[in-house]
PDB file of N, CA and C in Angstrom:
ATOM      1  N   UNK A   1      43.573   7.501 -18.769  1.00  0.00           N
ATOM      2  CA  UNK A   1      43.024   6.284 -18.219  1.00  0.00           C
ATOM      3  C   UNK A   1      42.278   6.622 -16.919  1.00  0.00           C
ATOM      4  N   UNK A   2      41.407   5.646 -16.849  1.00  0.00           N
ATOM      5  CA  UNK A   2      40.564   6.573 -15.644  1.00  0.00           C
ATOM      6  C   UNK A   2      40.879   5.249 -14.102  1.00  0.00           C
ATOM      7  N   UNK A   3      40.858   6.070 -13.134  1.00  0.00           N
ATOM      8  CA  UNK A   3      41.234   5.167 -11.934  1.00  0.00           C
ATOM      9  C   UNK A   3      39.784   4.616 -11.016  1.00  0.00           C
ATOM     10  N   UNK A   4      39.974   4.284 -10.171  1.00  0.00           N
ATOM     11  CA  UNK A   4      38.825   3.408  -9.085  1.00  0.00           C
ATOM     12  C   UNK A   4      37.654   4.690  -9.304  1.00  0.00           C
ATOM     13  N   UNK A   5      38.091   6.004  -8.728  1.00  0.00           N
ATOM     14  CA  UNK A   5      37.329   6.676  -8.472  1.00  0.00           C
ATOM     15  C   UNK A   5      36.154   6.827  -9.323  1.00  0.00           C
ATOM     16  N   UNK A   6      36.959   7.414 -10.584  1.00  0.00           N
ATOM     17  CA  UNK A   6      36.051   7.588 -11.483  1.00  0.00           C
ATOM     18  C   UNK A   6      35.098   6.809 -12.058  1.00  0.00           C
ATOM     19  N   UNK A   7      35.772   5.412 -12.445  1.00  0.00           N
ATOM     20  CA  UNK A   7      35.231   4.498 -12.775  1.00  0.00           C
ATOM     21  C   UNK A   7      33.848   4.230 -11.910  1.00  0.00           C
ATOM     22  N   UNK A   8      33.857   3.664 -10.655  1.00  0.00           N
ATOM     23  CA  UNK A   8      32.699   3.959 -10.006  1.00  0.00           C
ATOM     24  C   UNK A   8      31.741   5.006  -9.758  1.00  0.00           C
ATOM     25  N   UNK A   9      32.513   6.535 -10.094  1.00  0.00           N
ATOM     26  CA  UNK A   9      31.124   7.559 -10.412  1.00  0.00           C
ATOM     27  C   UNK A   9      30.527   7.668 -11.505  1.00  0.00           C
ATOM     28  N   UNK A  10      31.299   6.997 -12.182  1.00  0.00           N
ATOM     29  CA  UNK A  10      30.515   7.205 -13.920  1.00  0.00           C
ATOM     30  C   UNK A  10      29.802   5.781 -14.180  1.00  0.00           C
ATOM     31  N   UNK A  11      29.543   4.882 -13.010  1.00  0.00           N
ATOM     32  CA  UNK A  11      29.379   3.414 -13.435  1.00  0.00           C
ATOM     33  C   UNK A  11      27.944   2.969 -13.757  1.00  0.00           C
ATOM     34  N   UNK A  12      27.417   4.001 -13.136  1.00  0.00           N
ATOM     35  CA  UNK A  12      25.656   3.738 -13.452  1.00  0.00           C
ATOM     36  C   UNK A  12      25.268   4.936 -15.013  1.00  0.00           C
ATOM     37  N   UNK A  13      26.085   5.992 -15.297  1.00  0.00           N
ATOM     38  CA  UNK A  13      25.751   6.245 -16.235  1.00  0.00           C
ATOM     39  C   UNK A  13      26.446   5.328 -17.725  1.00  0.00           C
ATOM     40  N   UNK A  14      27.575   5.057 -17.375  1.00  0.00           N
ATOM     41  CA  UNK A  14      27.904   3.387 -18.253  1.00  0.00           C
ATOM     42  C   UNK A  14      26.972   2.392 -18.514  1.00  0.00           C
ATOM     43  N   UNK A  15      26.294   2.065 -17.302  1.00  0.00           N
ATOM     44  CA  UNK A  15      24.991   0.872 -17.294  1.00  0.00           C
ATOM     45  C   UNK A  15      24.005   1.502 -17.913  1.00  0.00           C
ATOM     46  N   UNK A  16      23.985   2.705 -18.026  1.00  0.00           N
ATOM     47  CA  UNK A  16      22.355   3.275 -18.703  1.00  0.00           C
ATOM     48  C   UNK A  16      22.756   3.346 -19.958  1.00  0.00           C
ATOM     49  N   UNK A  17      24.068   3.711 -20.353  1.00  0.00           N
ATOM     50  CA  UNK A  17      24.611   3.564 -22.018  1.00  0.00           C
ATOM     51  C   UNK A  17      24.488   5.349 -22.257  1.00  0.00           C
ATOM     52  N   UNK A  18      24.741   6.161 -20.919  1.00  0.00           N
ATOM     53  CA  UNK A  18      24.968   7.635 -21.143  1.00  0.00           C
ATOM     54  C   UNK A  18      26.281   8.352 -21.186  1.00  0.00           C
ATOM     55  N   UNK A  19      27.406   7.209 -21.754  1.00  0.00           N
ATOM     56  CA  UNK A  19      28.474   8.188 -22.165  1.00  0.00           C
ATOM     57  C   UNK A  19      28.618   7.916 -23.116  1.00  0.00           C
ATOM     58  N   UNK A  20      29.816   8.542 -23.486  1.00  0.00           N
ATOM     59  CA  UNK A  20      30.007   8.259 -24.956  1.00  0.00           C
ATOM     60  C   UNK A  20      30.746   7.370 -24.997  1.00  0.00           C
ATOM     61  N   UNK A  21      30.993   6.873 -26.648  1.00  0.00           N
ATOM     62  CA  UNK A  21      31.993   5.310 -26.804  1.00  0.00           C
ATOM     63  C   UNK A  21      33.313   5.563 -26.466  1.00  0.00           C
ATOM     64  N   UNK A  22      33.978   6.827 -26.029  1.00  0.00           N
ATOM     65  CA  UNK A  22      35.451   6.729 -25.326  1.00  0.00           C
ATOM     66  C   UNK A  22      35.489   6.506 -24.207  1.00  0.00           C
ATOM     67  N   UNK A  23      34.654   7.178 -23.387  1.00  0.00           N
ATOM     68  CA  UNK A  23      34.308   6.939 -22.047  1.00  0.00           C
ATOM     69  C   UNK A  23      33.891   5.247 -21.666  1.00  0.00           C
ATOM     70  N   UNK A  24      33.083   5.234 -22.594  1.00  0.00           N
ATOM     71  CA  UNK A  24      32.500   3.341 -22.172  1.00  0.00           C
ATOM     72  C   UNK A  24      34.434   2.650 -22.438  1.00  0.00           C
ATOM     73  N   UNK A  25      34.920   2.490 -23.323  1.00  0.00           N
ATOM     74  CA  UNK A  25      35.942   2.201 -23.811  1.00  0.00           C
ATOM     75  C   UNK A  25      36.878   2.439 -22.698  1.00  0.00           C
ATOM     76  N   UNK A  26      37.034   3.611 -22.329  1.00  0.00           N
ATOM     77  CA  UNK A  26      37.860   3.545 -20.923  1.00  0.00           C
ATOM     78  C   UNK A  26      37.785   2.845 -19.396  1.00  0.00           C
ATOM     79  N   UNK A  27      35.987   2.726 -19.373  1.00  0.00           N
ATOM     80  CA  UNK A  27      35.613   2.044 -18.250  1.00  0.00           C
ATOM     81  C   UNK A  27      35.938   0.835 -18.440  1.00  0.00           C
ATOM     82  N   UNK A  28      35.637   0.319 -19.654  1.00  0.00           N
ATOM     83  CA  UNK A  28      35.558  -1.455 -19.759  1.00  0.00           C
ATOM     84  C   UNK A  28      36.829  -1.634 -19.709  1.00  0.00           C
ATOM     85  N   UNK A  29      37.924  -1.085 -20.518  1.00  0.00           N
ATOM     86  CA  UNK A  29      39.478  -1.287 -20.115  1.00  0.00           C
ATOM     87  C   UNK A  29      39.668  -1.441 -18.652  1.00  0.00           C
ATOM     88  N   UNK A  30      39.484  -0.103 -17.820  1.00  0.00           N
ATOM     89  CA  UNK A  30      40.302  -0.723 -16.240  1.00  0.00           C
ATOM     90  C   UNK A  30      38.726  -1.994 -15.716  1.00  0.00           C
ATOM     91  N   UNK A  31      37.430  -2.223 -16.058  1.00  0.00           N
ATOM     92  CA  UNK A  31      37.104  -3.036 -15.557  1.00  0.00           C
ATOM     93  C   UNK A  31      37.823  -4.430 -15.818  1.00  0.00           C
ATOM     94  N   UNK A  32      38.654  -4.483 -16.618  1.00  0.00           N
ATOM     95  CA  UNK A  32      39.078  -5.704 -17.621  1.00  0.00           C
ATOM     96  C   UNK A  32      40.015  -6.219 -16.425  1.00  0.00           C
ATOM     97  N   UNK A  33      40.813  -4.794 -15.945  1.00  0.00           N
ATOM     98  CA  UNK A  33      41.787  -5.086 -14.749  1.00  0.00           C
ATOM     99  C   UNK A  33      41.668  -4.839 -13.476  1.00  0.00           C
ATOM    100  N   UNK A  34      40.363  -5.057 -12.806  1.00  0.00           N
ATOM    101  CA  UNK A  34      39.888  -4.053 -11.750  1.00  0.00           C
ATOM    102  C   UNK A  34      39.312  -5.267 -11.397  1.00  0.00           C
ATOM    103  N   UNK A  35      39.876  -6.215 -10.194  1.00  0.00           N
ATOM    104  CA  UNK A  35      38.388  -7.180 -10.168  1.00  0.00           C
ATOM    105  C   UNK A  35      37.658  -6.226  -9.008  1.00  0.00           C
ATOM    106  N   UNK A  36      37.903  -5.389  -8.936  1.00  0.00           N
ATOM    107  CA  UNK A  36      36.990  -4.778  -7.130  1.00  0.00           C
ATOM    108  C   UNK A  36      35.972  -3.550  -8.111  1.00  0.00           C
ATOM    109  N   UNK A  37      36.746  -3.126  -8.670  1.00  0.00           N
ATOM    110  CA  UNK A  37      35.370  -2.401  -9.497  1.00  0.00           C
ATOM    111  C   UNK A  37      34.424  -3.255 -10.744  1.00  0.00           C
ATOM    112  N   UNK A  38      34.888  -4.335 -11.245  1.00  0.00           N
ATOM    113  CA  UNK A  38      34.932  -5.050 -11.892  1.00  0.00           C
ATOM    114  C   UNK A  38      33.067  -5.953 -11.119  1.00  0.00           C
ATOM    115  N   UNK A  39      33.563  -6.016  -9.900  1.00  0.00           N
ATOM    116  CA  UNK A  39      32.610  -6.690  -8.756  1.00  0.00           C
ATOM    117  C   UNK A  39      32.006  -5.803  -8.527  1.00  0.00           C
ATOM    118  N   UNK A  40      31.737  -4.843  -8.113  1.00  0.00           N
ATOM    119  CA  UNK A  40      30.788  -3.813  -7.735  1.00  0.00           C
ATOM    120  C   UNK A  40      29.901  -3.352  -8.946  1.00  0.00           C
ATOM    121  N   UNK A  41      30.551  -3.525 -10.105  1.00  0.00           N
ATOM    122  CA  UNK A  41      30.040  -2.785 -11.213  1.00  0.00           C
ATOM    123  C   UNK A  41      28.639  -4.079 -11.824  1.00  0.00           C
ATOM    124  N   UNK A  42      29.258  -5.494 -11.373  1.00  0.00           N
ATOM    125  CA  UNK A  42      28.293  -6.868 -11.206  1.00  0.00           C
ATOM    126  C   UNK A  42      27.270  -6.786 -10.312  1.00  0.00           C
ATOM    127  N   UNK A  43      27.913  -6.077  -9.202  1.00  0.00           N
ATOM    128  CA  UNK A  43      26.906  -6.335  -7.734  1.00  0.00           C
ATOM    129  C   UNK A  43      25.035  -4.956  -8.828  1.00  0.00           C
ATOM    130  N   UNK A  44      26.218  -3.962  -9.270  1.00  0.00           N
ATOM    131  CA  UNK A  44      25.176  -3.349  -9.484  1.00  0.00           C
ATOM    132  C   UNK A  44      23.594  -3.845 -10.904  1.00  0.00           C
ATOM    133  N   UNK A  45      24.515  -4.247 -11.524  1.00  0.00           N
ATOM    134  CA  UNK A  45      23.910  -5.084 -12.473  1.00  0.00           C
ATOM    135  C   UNK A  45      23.137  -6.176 -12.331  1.00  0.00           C
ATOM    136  N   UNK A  46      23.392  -7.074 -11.064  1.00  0.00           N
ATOM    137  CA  UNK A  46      22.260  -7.834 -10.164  1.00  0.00           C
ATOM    138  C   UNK A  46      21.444  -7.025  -9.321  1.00  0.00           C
ATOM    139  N   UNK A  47      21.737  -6.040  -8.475  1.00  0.00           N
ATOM    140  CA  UNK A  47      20.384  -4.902  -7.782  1.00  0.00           C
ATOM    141  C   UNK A  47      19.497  -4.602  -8.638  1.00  0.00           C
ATOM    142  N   UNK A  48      19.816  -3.956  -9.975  1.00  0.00           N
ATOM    143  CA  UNK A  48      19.069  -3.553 -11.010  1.00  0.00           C
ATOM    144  C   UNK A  48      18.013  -4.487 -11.348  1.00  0.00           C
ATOM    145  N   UNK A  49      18.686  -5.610 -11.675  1.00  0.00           N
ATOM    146  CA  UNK A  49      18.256  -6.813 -12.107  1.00  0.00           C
ATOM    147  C   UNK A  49      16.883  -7.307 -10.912  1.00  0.00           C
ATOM    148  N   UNK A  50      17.523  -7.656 -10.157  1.00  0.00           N
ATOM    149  CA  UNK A  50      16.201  -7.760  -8.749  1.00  0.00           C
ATOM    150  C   UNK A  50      15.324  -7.017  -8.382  1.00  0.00           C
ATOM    151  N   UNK A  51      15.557  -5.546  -9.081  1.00  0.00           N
ATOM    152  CA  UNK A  51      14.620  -4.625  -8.464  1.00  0.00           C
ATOM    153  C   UNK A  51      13.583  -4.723  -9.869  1.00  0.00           C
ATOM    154  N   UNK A  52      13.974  -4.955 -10.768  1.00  0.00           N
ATOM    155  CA  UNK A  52      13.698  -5.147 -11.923  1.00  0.00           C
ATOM    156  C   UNK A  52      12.530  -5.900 -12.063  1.00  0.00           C
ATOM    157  N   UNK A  53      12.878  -7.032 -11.443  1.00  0.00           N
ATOM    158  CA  UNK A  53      11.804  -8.268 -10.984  1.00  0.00           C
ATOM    159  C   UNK A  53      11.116  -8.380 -10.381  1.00  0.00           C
ATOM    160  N   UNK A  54      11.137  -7.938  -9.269  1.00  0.00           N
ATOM    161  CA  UNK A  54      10.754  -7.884  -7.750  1.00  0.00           C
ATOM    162  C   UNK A  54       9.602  -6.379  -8.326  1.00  0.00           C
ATOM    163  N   UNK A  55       9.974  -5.775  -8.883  1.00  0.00           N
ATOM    164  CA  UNK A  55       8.995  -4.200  -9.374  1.00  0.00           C
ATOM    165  C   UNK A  55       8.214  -4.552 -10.481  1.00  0.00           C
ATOM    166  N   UNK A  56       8.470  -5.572 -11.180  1.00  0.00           N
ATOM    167  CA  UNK A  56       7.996  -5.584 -12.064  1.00  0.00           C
ATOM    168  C   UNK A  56       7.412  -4.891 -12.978  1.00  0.00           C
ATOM    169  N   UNK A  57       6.635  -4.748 -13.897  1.00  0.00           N
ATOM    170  CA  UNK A  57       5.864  -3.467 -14.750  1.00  0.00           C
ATOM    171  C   UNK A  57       5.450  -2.369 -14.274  1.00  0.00           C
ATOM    172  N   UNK A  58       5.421  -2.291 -12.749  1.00  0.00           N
ATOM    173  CA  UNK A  58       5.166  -1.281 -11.641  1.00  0.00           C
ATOM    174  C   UNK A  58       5.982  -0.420 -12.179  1.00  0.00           C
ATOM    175  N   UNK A  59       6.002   0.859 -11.746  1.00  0.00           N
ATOM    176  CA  UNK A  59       6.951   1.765 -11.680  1.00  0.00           C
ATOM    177  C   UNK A  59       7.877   1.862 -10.252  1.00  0.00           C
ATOM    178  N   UNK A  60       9.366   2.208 -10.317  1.00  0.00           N
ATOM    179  CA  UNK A  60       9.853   1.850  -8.842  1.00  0.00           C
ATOM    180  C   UNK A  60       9.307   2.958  -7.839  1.00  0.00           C
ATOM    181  N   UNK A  61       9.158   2.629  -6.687  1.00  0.00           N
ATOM    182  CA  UNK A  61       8.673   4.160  -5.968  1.00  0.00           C
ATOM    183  C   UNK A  61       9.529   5.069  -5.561  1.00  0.00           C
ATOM    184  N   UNK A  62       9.417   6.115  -5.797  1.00  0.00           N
ATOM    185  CA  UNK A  62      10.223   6.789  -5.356  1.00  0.00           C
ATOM    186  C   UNK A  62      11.075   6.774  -4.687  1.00  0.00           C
ATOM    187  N   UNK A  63      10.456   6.827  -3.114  1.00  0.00           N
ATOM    188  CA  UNK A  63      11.016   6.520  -2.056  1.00  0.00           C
ATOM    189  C   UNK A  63      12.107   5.143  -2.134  1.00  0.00           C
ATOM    190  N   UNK A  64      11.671   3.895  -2.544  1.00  0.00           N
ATOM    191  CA  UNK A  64      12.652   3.229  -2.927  1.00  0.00           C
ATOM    192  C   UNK A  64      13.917   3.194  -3.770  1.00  0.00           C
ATOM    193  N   UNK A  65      13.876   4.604  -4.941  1.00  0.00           N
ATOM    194  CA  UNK A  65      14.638   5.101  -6.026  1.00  0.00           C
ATOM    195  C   UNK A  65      15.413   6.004  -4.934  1.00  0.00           C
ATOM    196  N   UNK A  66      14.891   6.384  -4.285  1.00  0.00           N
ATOM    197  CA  UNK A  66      15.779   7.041  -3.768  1.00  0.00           C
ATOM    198  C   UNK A  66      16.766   7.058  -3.013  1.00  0.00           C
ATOM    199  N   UNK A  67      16.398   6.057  -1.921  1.00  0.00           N
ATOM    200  CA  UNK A  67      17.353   4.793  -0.883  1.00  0.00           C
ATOM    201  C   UNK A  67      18.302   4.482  -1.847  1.00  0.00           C
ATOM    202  N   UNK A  68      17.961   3.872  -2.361  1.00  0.00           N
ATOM    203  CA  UNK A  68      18.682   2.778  -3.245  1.00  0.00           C
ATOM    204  C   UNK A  68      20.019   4.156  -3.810  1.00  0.00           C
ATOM    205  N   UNK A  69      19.761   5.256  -4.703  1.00  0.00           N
ATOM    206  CA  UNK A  69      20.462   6.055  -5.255  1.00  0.00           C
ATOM    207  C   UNK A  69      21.638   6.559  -3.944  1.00  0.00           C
ATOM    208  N   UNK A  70      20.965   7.140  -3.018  1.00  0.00           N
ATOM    209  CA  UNK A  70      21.855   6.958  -1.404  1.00  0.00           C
ATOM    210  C   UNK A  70      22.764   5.610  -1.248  1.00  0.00           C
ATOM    211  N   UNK A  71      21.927   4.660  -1.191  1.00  0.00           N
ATOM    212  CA  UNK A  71      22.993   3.785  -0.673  1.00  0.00           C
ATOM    213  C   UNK A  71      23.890   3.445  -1.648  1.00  0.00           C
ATOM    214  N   UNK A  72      24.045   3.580  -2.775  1.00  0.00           N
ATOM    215  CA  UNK A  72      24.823   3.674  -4.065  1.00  0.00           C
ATOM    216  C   UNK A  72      25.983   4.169  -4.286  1.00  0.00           C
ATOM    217  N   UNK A  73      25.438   6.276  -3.754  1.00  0.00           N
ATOM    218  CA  UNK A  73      26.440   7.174  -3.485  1.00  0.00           C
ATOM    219  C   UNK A  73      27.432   6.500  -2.318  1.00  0.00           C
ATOM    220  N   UNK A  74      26.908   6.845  -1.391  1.00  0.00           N
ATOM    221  CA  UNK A  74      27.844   6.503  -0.088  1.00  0.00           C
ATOM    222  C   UNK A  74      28.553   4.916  -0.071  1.00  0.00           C
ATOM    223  N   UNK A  75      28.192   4.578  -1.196  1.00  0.00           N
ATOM    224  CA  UNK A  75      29.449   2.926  -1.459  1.00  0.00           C
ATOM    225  C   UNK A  75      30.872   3.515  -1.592  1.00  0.00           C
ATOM    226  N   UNK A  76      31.977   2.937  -0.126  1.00  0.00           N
ATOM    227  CA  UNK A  76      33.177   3.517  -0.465  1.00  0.00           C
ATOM    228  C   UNK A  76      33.665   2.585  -1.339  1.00  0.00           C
ATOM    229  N   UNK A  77      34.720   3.550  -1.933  1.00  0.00           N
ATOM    230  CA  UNK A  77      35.558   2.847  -2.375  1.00  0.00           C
ATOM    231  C   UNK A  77      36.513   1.867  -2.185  1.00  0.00           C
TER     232      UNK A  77
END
């Protein structure tokens, strides 16, 4: 079973649909019981979502891909 940690390092490759179905299966289990990763894993799914919009058909810029990937990492737990 996987704990806080993990769950949040593997949480954006979950959102891209880059693990496999045991791994997804394990995340969605402790998200089921996790409201704090549960919330973060939402918060990220609305950023996406806004940048999404806000970028529209653009491509994102770099420089903004990259902030964003920083301020991502350094989210404590």
């Amino acid at each position: 079973m996987k704990d806080c940690d993990e769950v949040l390092r593997e949480i954006e490759l979950y959102l891209d649909r880059e693990l496999d179905r045991t791994e997804c299966v394990e995340i969605e289990h402790h998200l089921t019981g996790c409201g704090s990763c549960l919330q973060r894993k939402e918060f990220r799914v609305s950023l996406r979502a806004l940048v999404a919009k806000k970028c529209g058909p653009d491509p994102v810029p770099t420089e903004l891909l990259e902030r964003i990937k920083e301020l991502l990492a350094s989210d404590p737990v």
